[in-house]
PDB file of N, CA and C in Angstrom:
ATOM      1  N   UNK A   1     -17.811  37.617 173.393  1.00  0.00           N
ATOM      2  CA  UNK A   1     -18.736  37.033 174.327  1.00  0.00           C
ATOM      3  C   UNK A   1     -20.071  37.779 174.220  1.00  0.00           C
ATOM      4  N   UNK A   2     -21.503  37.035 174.519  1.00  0.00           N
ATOM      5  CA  UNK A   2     -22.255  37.797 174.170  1.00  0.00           C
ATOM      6  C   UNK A   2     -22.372  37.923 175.571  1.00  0.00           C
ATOM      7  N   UNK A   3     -23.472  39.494 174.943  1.00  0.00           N
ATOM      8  CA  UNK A   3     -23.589  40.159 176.426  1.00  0.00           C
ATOM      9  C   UNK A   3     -24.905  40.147 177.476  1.00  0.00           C
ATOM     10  N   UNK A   4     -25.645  39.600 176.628  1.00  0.00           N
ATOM     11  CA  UNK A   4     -27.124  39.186 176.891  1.00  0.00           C
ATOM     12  C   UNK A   4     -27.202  38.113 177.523  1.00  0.00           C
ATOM     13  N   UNK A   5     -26.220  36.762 177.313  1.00  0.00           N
ATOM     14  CA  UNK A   5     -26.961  35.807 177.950  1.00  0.00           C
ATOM     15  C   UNK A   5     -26.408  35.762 179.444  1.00  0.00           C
ATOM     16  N   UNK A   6     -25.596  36.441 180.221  1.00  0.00           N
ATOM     17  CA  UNK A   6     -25.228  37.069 181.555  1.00  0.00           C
ATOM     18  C   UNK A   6     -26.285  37.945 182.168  1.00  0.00           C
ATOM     19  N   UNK A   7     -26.625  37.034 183.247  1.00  0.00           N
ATOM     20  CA  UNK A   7     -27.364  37.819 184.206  1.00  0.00           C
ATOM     21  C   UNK A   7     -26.387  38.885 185.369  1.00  0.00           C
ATOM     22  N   UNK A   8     -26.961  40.004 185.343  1.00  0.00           N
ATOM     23  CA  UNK A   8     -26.346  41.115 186.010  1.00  0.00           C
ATOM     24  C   UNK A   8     -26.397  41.088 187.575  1.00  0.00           C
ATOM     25  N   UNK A   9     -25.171  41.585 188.016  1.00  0.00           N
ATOM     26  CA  UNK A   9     -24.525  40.826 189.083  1.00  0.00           C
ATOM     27  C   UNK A   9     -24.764  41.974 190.100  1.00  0.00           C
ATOM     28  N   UNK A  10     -25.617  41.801 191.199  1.00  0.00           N
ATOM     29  CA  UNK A  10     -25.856  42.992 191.896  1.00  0.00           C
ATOM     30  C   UNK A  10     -25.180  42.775 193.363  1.00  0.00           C
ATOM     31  N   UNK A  11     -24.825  43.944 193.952  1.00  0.00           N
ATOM     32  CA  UNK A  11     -23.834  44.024 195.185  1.00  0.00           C
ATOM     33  C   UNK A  11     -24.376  44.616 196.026  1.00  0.00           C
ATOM     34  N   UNK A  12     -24.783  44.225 197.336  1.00  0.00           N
ATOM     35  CA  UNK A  12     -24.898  44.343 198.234  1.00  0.00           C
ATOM     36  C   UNK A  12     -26.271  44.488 198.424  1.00  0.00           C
ATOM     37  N   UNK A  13     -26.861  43.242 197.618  1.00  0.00           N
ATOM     38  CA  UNK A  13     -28.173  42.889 198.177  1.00  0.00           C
ATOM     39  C   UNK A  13     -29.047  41.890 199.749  1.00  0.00           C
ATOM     40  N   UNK A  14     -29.923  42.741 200.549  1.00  0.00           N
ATOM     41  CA  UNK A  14     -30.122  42.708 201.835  1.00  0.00           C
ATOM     42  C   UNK A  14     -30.908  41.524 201.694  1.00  0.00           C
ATOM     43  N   UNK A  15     -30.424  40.273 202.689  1.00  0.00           N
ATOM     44  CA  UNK A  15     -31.356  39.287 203.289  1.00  0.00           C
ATOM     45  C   UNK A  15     -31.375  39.732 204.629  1.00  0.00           C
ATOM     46  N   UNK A  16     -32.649  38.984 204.427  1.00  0.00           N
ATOM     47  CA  UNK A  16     -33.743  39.094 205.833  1.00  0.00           C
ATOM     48  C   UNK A  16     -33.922  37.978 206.121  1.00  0.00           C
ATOM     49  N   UNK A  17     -33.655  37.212 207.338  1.00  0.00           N
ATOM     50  CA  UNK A  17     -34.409  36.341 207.650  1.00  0.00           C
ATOM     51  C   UNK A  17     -35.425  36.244 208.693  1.00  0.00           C
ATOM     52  N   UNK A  18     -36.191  35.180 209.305  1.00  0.00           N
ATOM     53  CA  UNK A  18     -37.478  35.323 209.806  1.00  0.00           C
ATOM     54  C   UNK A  18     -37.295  35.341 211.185  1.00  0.00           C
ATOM     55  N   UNK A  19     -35.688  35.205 211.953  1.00  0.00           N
ATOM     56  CA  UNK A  19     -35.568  35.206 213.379  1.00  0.00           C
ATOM     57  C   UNK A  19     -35.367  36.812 213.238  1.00  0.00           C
ATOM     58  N   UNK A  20     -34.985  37.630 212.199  1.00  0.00           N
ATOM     59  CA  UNK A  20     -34.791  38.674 213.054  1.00  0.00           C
ATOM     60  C   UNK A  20     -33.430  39.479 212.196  1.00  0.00           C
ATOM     61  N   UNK A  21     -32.583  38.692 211.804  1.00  0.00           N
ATOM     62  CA  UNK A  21     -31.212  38.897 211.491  1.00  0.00           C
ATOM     63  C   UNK A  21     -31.274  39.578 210.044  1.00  0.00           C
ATOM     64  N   UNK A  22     -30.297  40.518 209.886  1.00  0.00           N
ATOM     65  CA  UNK A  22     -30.438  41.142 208.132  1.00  0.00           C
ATOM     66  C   UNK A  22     -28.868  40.712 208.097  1.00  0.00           C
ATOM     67  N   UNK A  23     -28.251  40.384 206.801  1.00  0.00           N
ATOM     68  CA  UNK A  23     -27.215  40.917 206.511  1.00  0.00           C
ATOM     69  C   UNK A  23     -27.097  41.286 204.727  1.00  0.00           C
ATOM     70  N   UNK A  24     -25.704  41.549 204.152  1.00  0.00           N
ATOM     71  CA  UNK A  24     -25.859  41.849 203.109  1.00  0.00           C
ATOM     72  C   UNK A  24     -24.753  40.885 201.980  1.00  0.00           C
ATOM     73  N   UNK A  25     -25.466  40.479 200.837  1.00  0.00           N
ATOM     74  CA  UNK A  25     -24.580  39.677 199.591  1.00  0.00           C
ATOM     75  C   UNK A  25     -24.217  39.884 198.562  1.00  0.00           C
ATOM     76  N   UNK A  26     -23.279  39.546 197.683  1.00  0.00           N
ATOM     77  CA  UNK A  26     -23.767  39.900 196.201  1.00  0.00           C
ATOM     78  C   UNK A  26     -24.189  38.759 195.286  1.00  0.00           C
ATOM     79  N   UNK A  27     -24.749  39.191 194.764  1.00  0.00           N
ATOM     80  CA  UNK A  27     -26.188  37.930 194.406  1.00  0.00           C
ATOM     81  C   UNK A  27     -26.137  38.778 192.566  1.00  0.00           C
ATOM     82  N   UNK A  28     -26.594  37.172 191.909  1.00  0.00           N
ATOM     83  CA  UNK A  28     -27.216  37.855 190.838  1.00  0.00           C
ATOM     84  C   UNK A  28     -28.925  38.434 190.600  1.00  0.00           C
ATOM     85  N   UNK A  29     -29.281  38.027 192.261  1.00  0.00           N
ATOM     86  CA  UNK A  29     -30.618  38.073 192.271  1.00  0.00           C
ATOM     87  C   UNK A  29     -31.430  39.372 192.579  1.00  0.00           C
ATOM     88  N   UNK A  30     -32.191  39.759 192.408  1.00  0.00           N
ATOM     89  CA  UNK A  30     -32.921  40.817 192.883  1.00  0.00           C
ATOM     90  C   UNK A  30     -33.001  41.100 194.398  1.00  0.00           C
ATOM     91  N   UNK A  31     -33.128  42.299 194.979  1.00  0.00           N
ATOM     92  CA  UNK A  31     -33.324  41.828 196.712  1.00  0.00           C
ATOM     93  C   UNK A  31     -34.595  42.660 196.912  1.00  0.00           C
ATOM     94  N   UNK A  32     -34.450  42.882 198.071  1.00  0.00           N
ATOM     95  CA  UNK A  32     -34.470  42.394 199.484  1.00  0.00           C
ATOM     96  C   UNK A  32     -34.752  40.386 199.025  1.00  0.00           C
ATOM     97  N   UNK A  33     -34.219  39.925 199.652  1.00  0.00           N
ATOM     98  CA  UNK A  33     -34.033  38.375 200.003  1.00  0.00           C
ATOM     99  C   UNK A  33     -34.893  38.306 201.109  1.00  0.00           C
ATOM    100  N   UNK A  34     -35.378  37.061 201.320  1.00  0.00           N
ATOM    101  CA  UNK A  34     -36.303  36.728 202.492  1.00  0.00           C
ATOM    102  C   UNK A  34     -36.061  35.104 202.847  1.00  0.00           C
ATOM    103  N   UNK A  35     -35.459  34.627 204.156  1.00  0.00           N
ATOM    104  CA  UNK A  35     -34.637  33.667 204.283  1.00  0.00           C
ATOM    105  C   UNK A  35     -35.520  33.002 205.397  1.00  0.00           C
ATOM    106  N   UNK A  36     -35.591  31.638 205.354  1.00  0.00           N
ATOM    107  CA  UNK A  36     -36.634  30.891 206.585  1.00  0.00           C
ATOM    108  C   UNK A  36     -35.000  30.404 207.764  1.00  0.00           C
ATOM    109  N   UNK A  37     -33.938  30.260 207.494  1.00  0.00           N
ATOM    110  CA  UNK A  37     -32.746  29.736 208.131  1.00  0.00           C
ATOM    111  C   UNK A  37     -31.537  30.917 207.661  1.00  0.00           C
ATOM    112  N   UNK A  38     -30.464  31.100 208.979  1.00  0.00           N
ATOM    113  CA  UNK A  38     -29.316  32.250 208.484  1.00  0.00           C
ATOM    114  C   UNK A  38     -28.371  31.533 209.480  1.00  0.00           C
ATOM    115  N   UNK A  39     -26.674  31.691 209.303  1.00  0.00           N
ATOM    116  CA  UNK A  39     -26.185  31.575 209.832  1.00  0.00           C
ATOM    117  C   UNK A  39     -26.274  31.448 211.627  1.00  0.00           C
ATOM    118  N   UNK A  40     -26.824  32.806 211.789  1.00  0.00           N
ATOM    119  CA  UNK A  40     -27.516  33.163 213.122  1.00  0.00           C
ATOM    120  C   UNK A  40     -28.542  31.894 214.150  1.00  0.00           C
ATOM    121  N   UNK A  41     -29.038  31.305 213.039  1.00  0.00           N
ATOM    122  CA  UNK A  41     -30.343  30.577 213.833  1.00  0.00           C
ATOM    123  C   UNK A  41     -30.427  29.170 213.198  1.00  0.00           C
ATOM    124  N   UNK A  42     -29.948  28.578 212.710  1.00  0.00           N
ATOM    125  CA  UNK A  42     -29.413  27.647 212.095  1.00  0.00           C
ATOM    126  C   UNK A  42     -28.672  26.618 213.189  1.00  0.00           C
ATOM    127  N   UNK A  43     -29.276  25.327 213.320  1.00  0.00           N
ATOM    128  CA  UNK A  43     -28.555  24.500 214.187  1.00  0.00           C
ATOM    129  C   UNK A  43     -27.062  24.380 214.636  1.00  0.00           C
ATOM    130  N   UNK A  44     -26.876  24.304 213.526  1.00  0.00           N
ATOM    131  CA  UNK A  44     -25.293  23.771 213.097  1.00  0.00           C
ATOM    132  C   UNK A  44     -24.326  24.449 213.029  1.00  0.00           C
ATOM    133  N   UNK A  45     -24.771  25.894 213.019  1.00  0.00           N
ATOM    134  CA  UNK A  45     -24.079  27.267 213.289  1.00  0.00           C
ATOM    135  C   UNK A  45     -23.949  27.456 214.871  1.00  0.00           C
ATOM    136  N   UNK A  46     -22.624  28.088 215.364  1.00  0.00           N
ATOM    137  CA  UNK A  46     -23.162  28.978 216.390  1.00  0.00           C
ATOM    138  C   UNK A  46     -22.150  30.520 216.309  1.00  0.00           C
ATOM    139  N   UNK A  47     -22.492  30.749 215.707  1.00  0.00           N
ATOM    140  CA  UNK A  47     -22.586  32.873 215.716  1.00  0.00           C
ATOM    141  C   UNK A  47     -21.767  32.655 214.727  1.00  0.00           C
ATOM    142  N   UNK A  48     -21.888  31.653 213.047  1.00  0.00           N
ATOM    143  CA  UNK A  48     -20.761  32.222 212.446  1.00  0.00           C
ATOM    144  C   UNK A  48     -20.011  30.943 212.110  1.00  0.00           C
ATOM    145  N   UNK A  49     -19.800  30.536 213.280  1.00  0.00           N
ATOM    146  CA  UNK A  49     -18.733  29.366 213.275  1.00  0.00           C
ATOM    147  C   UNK A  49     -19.189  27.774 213.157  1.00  0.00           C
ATOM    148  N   UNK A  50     -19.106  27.341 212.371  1.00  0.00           N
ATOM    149  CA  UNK A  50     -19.483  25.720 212.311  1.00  0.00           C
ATOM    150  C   UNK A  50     -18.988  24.873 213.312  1.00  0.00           C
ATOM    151  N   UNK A  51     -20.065  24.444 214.435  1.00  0.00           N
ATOM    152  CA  UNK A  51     -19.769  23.111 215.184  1.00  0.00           C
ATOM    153  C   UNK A  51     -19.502  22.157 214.851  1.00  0.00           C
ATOM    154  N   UNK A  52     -18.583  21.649 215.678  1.00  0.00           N
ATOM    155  CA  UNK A  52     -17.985  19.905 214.758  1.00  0.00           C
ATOM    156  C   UNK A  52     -18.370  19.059 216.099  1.00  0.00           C
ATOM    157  N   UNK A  53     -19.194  18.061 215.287  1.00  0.00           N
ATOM    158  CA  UNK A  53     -20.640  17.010 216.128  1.00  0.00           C
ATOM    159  C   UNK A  53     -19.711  16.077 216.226  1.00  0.00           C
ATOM    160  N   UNK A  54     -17.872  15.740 215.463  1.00  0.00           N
ATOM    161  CA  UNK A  54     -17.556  14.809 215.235  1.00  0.00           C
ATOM    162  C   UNK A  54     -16.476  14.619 216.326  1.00  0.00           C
ATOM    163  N   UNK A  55     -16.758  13.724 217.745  1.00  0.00           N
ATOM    164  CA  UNK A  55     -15.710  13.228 218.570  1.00  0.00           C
ATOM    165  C   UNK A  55     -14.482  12.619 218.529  1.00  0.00           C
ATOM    166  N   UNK A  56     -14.264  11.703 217.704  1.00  0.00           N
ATOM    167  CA  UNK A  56     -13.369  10.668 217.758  1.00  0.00           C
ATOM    168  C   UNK A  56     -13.670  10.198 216.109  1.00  0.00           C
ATOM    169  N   UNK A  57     -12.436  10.123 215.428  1.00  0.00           N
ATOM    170  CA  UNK A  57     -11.834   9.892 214.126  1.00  0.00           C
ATOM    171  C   UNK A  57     -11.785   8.413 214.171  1.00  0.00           C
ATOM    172  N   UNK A  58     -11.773   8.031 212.959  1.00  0.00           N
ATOM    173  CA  UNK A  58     -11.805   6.524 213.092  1.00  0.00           C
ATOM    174  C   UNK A  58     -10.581   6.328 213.302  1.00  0.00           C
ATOM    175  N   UNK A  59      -9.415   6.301 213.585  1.00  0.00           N
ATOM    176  CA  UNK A  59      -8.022   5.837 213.878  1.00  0.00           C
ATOM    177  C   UNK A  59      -8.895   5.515 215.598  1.00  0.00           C
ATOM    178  N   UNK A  60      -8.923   6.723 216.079  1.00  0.00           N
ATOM    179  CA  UNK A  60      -9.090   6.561 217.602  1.00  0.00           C
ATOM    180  C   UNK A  60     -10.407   5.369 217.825  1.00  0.00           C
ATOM    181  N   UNK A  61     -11.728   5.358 216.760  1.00  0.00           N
ATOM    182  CA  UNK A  61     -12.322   4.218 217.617  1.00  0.00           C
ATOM    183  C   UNK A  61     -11.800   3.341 217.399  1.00  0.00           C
ATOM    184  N   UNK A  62     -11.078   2.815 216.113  1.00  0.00           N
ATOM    185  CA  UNK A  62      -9.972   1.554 216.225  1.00  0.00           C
ATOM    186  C   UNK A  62      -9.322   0.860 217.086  1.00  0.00           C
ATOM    187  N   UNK A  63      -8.884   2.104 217.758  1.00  0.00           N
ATOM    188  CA  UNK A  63      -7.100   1.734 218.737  1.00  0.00           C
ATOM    189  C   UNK A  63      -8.522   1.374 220.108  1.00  0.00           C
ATOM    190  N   UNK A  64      -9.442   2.688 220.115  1.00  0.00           N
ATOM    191  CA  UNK A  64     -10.338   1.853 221.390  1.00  0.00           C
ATOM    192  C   UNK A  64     -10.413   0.599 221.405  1.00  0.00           C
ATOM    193  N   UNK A  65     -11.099   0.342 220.396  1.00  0.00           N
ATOM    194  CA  UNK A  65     -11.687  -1.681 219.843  1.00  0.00           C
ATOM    195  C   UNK A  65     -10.865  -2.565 220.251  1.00  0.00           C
ATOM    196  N   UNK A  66      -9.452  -2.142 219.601  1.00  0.00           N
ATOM    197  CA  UNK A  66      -8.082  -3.048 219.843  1.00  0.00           C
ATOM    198  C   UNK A  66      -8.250  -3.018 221.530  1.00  0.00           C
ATOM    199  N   UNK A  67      -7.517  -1.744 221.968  1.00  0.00           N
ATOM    200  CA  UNK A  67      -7.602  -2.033 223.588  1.00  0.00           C
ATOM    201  C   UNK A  67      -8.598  -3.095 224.261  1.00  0.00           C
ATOM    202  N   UNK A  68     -10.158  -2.559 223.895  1.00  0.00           N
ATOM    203  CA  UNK A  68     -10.933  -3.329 224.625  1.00  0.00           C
ATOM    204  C   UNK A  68     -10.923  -4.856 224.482  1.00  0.00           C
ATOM    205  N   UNK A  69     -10.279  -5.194 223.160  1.00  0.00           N
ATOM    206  CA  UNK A  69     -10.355  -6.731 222.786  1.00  0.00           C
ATOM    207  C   UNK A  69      -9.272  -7.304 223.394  1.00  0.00           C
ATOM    208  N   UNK A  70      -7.828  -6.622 223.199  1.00  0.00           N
ATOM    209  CA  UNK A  70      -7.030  -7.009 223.888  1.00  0.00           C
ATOM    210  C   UNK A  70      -6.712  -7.165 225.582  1.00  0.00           C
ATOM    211  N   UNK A  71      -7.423  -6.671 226.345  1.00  0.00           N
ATOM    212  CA  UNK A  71      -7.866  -6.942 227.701  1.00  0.00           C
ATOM    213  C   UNK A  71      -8.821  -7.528 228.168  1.00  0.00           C
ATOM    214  N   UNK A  72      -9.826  -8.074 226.919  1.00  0.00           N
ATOM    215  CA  UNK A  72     -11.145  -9.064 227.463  1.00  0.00           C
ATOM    216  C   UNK A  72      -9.860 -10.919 226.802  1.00  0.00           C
ATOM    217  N   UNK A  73      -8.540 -10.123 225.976  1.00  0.00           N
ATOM    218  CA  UNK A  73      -8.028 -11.819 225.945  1.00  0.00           C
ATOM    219  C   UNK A  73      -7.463 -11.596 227.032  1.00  0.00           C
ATOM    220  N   UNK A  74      -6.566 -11.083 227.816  1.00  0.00           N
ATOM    221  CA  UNK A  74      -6.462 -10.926 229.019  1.00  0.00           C
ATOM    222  C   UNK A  74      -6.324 -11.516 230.130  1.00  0.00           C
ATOM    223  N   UNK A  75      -8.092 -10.874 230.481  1.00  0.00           N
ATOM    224  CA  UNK A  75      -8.547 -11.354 231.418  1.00  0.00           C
ATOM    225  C   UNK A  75      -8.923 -12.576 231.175  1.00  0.00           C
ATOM    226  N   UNK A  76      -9.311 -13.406 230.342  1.00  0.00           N
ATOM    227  CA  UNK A  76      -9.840 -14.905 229.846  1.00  0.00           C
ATOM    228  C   UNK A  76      -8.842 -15.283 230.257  1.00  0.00           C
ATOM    229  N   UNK A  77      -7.614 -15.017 229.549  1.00  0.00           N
ATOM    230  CA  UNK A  77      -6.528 -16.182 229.781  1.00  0.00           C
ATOM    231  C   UNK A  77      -6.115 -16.083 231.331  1.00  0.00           C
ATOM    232  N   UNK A  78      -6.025 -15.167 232.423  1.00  0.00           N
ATOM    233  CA  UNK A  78      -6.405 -14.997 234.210  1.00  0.00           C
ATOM    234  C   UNK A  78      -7.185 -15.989 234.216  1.00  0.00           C
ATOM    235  N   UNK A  79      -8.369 -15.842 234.138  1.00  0.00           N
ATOM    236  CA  UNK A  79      -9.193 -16.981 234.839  1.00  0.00           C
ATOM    237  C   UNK A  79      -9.322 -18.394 234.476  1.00  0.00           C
ATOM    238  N   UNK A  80      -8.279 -18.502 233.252  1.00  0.00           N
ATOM    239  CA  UNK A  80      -7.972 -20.064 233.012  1.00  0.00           C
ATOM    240  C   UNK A  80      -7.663 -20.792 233.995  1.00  0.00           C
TER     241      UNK A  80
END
């Protein structure tokens, strides 16, 4: 394998980002890192952990649909 065309793999290089937060990676990149978004401050994050925006699976809005259709025949066929 040649040994040249591998970029060298550095450990425990420091990002920074712009709220405030440092932590550390291993990157093939040069550091200090300088980050506009981090786990930390990032919408979709909260401390780490990924929020799930997602309520109801499509099985469940299904079976809703069904219910609601099946009680508007229902009530139609009542007020016949």
């Amino acid at each position: 394998m040649k040994n040249w065309i591998h970029p060298s793999y550095n450990q425990a290089v420091e990002v920074n980002c712009i709220c405030g937060n440092s932590f550390t990676i291993n990157t093939t990149a040069k550091g200090p890192i300088k980050v506009e978004t981090c786990p930390a401050c990032h919408p979709v994050y909260n401390k780490g952990v990924v929020k799930t925006q997602i309520t109801k699976g499509r099985l469940e809005k299904f079976e809703e649909k069904k219910r609601k259709m099946e009680a508007a025949k229902s009530s139609s066929k009542k007020s016949s």
